[in-house]
Protein backbone atom coordinates (compact mmCIF):
# COMPACT_ATOMS: atom_id res chain seq x y z
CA UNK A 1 -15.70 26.78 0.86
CA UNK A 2 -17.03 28.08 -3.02
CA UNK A 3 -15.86 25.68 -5.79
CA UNK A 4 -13.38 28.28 -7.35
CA UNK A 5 -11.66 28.23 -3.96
CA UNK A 6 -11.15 24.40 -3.92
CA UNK A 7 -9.96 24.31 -7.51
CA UNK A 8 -7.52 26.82 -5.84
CA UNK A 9 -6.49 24.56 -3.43
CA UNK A 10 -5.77 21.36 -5.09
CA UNK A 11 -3.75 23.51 -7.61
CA UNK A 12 -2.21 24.80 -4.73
CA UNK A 13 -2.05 21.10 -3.47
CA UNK A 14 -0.28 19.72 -6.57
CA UNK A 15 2.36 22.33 -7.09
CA UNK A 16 3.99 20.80 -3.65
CA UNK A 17 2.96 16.61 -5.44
CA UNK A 18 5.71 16.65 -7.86
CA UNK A 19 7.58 13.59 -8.07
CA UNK A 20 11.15 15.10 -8.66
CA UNK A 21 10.96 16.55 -5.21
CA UNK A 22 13.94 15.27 -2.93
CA UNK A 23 12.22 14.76 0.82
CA UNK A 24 14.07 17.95 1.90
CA UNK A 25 12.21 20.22 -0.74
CA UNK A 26 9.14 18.37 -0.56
CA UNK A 27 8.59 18.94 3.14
CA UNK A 28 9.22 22.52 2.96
CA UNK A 29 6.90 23.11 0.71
CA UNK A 30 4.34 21.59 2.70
CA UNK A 31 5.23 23.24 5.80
CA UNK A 32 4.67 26.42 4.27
CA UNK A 33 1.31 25.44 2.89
CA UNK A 34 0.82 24.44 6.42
CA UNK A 35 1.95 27.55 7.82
CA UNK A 36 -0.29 29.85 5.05
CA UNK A 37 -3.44 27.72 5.82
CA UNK A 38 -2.82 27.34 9.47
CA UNK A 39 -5.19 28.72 11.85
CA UNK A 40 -3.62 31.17 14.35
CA UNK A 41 -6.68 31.95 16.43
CA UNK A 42 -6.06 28.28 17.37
CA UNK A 43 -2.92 27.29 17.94
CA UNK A 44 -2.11 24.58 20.23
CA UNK A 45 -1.65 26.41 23.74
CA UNK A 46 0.84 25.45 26.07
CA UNK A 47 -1.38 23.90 28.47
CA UNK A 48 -2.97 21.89 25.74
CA UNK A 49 0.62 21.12 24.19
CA UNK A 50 1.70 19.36 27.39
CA UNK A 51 -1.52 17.31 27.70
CA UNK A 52 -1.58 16.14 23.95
CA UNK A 53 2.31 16.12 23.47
CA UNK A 54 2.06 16.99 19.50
CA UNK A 55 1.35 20.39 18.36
CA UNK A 56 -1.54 21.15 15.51
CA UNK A 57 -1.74 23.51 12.59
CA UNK A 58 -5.37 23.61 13.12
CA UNK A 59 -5.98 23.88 9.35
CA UNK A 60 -9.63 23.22 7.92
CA UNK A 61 -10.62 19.67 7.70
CA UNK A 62 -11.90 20.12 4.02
CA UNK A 63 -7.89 21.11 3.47
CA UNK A 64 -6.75 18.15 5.69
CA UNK A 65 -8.97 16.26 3.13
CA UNK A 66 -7.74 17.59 -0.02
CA UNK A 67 -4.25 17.02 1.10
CA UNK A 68 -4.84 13.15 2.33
CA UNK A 69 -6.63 12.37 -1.54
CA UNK A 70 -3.85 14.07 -2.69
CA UNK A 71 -1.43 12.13 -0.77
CA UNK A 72 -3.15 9.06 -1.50
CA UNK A 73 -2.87 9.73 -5.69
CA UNK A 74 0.72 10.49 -5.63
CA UNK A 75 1.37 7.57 -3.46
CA UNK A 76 -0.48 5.13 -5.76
CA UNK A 77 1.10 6.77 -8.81
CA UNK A 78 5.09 7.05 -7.10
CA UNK A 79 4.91 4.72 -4.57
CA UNK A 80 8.41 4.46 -3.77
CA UNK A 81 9.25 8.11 -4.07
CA UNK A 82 6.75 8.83 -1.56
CA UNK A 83 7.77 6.41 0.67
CA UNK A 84 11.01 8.22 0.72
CA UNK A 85 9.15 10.94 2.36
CA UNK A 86 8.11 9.13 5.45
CA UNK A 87 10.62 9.75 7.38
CA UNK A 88 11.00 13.76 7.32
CA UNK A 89 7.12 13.79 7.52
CA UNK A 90 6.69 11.61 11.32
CA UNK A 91 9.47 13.84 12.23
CA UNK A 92 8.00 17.18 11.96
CA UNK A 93 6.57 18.38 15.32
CA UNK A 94 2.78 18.60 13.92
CA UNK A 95 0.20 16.25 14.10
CA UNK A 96 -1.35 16.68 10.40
CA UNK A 97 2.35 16.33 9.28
CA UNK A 98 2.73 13.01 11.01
CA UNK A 99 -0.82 12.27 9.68
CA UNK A 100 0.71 12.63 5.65
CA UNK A 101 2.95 10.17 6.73
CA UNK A 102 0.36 7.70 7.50
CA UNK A 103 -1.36 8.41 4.49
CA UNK A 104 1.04 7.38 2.38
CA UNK A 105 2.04 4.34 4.51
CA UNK A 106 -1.69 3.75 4.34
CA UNK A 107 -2.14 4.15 0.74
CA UNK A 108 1.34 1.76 -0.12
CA UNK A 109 0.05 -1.17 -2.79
CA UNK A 110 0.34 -4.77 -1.49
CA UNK A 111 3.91 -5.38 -3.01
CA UNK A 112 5.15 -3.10 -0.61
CA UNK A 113 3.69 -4.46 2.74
CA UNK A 114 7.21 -5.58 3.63
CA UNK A 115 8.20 -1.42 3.55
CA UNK A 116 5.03 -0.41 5.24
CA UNK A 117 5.61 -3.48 8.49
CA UNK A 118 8.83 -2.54 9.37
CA UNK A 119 8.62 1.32 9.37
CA UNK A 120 4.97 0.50 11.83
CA UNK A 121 7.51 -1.14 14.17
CA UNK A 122 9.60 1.73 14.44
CA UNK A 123 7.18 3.86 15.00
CA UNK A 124 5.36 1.82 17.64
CA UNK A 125 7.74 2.17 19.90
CA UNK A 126 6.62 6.22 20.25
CA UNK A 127 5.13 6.73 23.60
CA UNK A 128 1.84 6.06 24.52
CA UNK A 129 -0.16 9.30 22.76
CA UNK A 130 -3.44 8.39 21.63
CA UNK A 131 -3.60 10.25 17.81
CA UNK A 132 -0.19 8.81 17.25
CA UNK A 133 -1.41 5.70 18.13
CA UNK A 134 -4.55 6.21 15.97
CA UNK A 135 -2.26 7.55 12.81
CA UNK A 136 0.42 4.47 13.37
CA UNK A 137 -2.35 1.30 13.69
CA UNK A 138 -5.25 2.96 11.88
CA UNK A 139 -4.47 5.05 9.12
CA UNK A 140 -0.95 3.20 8.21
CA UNK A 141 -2.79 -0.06 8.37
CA UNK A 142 -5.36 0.80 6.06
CA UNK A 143 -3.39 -0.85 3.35
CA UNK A 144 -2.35 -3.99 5.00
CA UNK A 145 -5.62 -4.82 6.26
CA UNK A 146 -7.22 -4.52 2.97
CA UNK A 147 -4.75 -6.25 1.11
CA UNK A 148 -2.65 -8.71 2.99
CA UNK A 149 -4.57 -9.01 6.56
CA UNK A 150 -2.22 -12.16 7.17
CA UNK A 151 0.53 -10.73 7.39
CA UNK A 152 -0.48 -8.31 9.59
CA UNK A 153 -2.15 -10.33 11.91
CA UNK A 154 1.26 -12.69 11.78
CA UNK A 155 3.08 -9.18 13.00
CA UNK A 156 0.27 -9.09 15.40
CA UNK A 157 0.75 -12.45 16.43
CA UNK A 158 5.04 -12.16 17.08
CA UNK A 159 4.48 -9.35 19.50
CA UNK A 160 1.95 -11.22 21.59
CA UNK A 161 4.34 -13.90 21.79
CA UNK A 162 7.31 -11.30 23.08
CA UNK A 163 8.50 -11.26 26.41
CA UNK A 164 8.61 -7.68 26.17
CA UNK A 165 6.09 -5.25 27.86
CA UNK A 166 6.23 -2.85 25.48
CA UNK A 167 5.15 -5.62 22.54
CA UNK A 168 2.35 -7.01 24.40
CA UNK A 169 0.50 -3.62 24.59
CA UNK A 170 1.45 -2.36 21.23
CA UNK A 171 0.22 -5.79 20.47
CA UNK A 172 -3.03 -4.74 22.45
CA UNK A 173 -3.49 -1.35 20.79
CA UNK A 174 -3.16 -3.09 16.79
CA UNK A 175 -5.72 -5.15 17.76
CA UNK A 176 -8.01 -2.62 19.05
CA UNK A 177 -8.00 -1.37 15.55
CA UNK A 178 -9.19 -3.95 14.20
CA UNK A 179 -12.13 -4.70 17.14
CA UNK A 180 -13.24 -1.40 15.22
CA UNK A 181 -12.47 -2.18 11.64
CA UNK A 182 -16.31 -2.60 9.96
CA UNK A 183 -14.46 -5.31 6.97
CA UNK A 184 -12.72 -7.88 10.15
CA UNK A 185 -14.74 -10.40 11.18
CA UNK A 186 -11.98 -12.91 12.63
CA UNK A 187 -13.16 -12.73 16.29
CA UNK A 188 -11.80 -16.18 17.24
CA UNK A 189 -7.94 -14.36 16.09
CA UNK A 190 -8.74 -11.62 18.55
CA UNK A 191 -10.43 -13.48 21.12
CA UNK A 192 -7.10 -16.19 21.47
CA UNK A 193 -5.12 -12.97 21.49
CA UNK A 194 -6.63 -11.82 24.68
CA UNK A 195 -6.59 -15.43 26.17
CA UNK A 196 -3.10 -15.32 25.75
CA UNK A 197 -2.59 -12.28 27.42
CA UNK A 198 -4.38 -12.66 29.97
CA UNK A 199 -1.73 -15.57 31.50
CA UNK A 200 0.82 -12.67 31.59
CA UNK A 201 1.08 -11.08 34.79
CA UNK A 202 1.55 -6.72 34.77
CA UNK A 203 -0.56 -4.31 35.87
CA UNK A 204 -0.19 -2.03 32.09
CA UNK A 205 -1.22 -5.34 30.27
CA UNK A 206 -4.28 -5.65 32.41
CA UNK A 207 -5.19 -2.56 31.73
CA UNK A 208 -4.73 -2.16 27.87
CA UNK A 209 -6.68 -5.74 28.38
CA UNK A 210 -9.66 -4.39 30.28
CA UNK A 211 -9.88 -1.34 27.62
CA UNK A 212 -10.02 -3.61 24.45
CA UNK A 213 -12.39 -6.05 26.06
CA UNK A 214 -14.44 -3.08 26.81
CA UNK A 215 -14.65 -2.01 22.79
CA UNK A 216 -15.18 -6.09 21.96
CA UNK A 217 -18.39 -5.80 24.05
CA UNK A 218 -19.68 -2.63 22.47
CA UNK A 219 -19.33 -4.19 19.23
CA UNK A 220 -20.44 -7.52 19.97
CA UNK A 221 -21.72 -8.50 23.51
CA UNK A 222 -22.95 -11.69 22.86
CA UNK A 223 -19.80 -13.38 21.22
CA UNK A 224 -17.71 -11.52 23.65
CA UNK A 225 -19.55 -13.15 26.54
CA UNK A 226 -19.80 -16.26 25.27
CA UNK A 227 -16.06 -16.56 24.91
CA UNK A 228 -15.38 -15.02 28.37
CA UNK A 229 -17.50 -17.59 30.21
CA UNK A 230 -15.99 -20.41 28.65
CA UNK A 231 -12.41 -18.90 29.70
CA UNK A 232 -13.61 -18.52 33.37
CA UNK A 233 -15.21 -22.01 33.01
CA UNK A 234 -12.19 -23.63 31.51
CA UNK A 235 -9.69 -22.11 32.34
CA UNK A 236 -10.10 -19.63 35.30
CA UNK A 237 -7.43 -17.53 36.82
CA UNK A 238 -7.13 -14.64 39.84
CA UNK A 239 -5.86 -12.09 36.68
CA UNK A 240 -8.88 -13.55 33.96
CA UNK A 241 -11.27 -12.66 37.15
CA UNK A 242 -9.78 -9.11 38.17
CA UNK A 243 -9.82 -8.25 34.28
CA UNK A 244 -13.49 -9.02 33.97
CA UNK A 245 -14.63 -7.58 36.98
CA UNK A 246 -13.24 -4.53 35.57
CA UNK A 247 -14.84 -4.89 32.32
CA UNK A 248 -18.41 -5.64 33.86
CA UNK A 249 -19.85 -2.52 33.48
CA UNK A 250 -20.03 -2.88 29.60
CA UNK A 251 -22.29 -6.16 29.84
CA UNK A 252 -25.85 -6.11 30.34
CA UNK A 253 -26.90 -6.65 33.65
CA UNK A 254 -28.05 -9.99 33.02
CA UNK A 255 -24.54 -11.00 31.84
CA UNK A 256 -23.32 -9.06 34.85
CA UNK A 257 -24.87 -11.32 37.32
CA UNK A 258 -24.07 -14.59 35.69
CA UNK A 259 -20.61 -13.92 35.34
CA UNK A 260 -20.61 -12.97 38.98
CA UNK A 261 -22.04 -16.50 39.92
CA UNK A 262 -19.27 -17.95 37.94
CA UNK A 263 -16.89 -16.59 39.13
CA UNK A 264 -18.18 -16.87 43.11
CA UNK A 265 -18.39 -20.65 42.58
């Protein structure tokens, strides 16, 4: 896209940024900036719709990134005011709508971590749909992990310790974030996590279980073993065994065949 055309855009960009917007006016302006710069040769089919369960504009990714610096400005500059758009934005049936809303979640200052906490446990309890679940624990986190990771791992922390289902794997899916987050380096937080968990009994929690153990091994085999063998050695378990079995692809096969002899003896 030519220069002149992107000096069109964020002017087009910053007529909707204006902080005396109520939420109302604000989103409709967006959604027909949306609409204008939407890409009709590829709109969400129906097929696709029912797979993905959250429609897309399909706009161009350099005015997906306009709009998210944008965002990210006005939220640093009117923090609270565009907090108050939040709300209207997760509601709106598209995905890049939804993804505004993470922004500014995202983009919140530290003194409002309290703001940005409870509105992620809201949201968490969306069903299971893999960009929400990127938007809600990646992009809103952004934030909170930069600024104030104890608290987050603390929220972390309370719904690992729920009885509920639902917490565990929510739970499960924060912390695959931050298995993927290049600035977190607290393995021994994730890896006591997952020891936890792995007591609890249920065939979903094994699951998201097996899945994050699978990213800890791409991004670091060797601690990931390490800690797994001492588990089996310590403290070994029918569940701890069925998870890693399922997990043993990931290792190298020299890892594969010693935790096999583990866990035959």
């Amino acid at each position: 896209m030519p220069a002149i055309q992107i000096e069109r855009l964020k002017a087009q960009i910053q007529l909707i940024m204006n902080p005396a917007f109520t939420p109302e006016i604000f989103v409709i302006g967006l959604r027909s900036f949306m609409e204008a710069h939407a890409n009709l040769a590829y709109r969400t089919s129906p097929e696709a719709l029912q797979k993905q369960q959250v429609e897309s504009y399909q706009i161009a990714p350099v005015i997906q990134t306009q709009l998210n610096l944008s965002i990210q400005q006005f939220t640093l500059t009117h923090p609270l005011i565009a907090f108050s758009y939040v709300d209207m934005l997760w509601q709106e049936p598209y995905i890049e709508m939804k993804a505004l809303a993470g922004e500014i979640l995202g983009s919140l200052p530290k003194e409002n971590s309290d703001l940005v906490l409870r509105k992620i446990l809201s949201w968490s309890a969306e069903p299971s749909n893999k960009a929400l679940r990127k938007i809600i624990f990646n992009t809103s986190t952004k934030s909170i992990r930069a600024q104030n990771m104890l608290a987050w791992q603390n929220t972390i922390k309370k719904w690992l310790d729920s009885v509920s289902t639902n917490q565990i794997l929510t739970a499960l899916q924060a912390l695959m974030i931050l298995v993927h987050d290049p600035q977190y380096d607290n393995y021994p937080f994730i890896f006591k996590a997952i020891s936890e968990i792995s007591l609890k009994q249920g065939e979903k929690t094994n699951n998201a279980l097996t899945e994050l153990l699978i990213e800890l091994v791409h991004e670091n085999q060797k601690e990931t073993y390490v800690f797994l063998k001492s588990m089996l050695l310590s403290n070994p378990s029918p569940e701890l065994s069925r998870i890693v079995r399922r997990s043993l692809s990931a290792f190298s096969s020299e890892h594969q065949g010693q935790f096999r002899q583990i866990m035959k003896g």
